[in-house]
Protein backbone atom coordinates (compact mmCIF):
# COMPACT_ATOMS: atom_id res chain seq x y z
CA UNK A 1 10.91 -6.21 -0.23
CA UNK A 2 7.90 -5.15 1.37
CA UNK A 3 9.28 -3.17 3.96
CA UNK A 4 11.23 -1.38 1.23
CA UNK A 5 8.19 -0.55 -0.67
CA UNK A 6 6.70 0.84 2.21
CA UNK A 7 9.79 2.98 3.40
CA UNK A 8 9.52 4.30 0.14
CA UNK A 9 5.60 4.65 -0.25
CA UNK A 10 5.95 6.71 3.20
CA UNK A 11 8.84 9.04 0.94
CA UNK A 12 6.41 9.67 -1.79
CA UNK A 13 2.91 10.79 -0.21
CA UNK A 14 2.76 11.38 3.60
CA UNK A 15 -0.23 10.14 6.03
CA UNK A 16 1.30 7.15 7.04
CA UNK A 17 2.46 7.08 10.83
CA UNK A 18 5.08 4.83 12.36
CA UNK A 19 5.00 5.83 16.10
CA UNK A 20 8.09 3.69 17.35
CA UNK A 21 9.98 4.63 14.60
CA UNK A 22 11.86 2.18 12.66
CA UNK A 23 10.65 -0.56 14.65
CA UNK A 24 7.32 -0.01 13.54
CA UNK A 25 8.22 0.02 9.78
CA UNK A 26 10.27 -3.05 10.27
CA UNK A 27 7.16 -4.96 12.24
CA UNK A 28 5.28 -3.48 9.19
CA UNK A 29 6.99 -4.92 6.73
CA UNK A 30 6.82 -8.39 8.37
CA UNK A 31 3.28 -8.03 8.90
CA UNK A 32 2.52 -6.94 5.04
CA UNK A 33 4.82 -9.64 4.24
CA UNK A 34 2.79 -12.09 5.96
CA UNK A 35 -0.03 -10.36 4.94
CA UNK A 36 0.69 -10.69 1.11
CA UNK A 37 1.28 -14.43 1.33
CA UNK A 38 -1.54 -15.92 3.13
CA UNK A 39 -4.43 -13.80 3.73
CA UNK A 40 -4.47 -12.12 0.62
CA UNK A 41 -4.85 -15.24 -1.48
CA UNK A 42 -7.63 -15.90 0.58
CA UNK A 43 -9.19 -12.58 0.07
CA UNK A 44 -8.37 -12.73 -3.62
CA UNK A 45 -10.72 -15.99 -3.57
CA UNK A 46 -13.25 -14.74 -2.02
CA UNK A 47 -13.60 -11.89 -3.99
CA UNK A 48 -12.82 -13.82 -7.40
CA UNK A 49 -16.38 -13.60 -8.66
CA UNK A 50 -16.69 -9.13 -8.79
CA UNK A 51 -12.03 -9.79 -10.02
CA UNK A 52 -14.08 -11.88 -13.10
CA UNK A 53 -16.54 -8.87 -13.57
CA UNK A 54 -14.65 -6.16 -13.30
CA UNK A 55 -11.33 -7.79 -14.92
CA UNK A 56 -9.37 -7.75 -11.60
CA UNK A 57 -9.60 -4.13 -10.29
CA UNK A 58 -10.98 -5.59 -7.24
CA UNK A 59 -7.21 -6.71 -6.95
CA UNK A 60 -6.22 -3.59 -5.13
CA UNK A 61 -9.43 -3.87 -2.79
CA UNK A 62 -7.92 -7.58 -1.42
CA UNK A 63 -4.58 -5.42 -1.13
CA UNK A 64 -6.19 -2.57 0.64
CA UNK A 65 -7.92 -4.81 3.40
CA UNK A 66 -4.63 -7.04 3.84
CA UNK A 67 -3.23 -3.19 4.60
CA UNK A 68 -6.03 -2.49 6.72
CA UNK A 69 -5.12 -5.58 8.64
CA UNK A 70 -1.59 -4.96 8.91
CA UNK A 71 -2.65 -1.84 10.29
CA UNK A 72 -4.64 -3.44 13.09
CA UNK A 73 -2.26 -6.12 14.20
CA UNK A 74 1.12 -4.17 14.19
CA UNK A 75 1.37 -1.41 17.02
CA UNK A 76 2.35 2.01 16.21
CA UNK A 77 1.92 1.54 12.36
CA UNK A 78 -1.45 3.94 11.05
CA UNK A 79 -3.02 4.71 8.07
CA UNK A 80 -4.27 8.05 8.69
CA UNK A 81 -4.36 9.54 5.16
CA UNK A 82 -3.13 9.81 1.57
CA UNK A 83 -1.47 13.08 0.57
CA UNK A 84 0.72 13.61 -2.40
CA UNK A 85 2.23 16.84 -2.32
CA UNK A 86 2.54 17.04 -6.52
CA UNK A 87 5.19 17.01 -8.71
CA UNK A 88 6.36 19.84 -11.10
CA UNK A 89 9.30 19.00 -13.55
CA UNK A 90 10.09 20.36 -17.00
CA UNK A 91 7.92 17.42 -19.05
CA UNK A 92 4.91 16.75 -16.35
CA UNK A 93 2.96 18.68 -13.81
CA UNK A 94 1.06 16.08 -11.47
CA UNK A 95 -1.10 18.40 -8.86
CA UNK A 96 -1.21 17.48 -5.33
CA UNK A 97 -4.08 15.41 -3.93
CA UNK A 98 -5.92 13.13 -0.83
CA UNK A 99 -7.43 10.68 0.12
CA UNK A 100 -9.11 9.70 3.43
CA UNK A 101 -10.63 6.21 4.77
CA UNK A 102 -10.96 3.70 2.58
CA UNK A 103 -9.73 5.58 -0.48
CA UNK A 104 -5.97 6.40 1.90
CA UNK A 105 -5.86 2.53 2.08
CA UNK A 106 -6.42 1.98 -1.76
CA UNK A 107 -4.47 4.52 -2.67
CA UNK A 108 -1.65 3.37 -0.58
CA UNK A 109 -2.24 -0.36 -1.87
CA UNK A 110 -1.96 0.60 -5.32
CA UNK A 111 1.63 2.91 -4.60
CA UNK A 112 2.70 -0.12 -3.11
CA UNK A 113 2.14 -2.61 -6.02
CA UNK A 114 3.87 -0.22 -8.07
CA UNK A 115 6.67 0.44 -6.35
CA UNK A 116 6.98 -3.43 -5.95
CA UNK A 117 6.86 -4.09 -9.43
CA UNK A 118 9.32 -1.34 -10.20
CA UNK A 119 11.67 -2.97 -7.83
CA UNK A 120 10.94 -6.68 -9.17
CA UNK A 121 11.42 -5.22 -12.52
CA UNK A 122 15.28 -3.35 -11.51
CA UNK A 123 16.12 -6.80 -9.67
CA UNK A 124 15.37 -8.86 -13.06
């Protein structure tokens, strides 16, 4: 499921580079996979005290640097930016926007968990 969410993360805002292709998304996936189940519950803990204060936003942080480590173990796969290109329909007008650094991995943390819980929430 993770490698989905990131095939389609990469489809909705661009900065994200996967330099064998395919393989790299796959390896990617495996590696956020892994990623998601053991070091981010570790992260999570060690962070638990600022989750208590700031009523979990620090969430996405733990998700950001499990990204940031995906990023260093799996070849080819880089984080080099966040850019939504904007949407314009008839009911909403979202402009287009960036991020860079630390922000690109946040930003990209928190598309994730949203396009993960969309697709938990179609599978239910």
């Amino acid at each position: 499921m993770d490698t989905l969410s990131l095939y389609l993360a990469t489809q909705i805002a661009s900065g994200v580079v996967f330099a064998k292709g395919t393989e790299s998304l796959l390896l990617a996936g495996v590696g956020l996979t892994v990623a998601t189940m053991l070091i981010r519950p570790l992260i999570n803990i060690l962070l638990l005290p600022i989750n208590l204060i700031t009523f979990n936003f620090f969430k996405w942080i733990s998700s950001a640097i499990a990204l940031y480590l995906v990023t260093i173990v799996v070849p080819g796969f880089k984080i080099i930016e966040f850019g939504f290109q904007g949407l314009s329909t008839k009911w909403i007008d979202l402009p287009s926007f960036g991020f860079q650094g630390v922000f690109a991995f946040v930003a990209f943390s928190f598309l994730l968990s949203t396009i993960a819980s969309f697709i938990n929430w179609l599978i239910k």
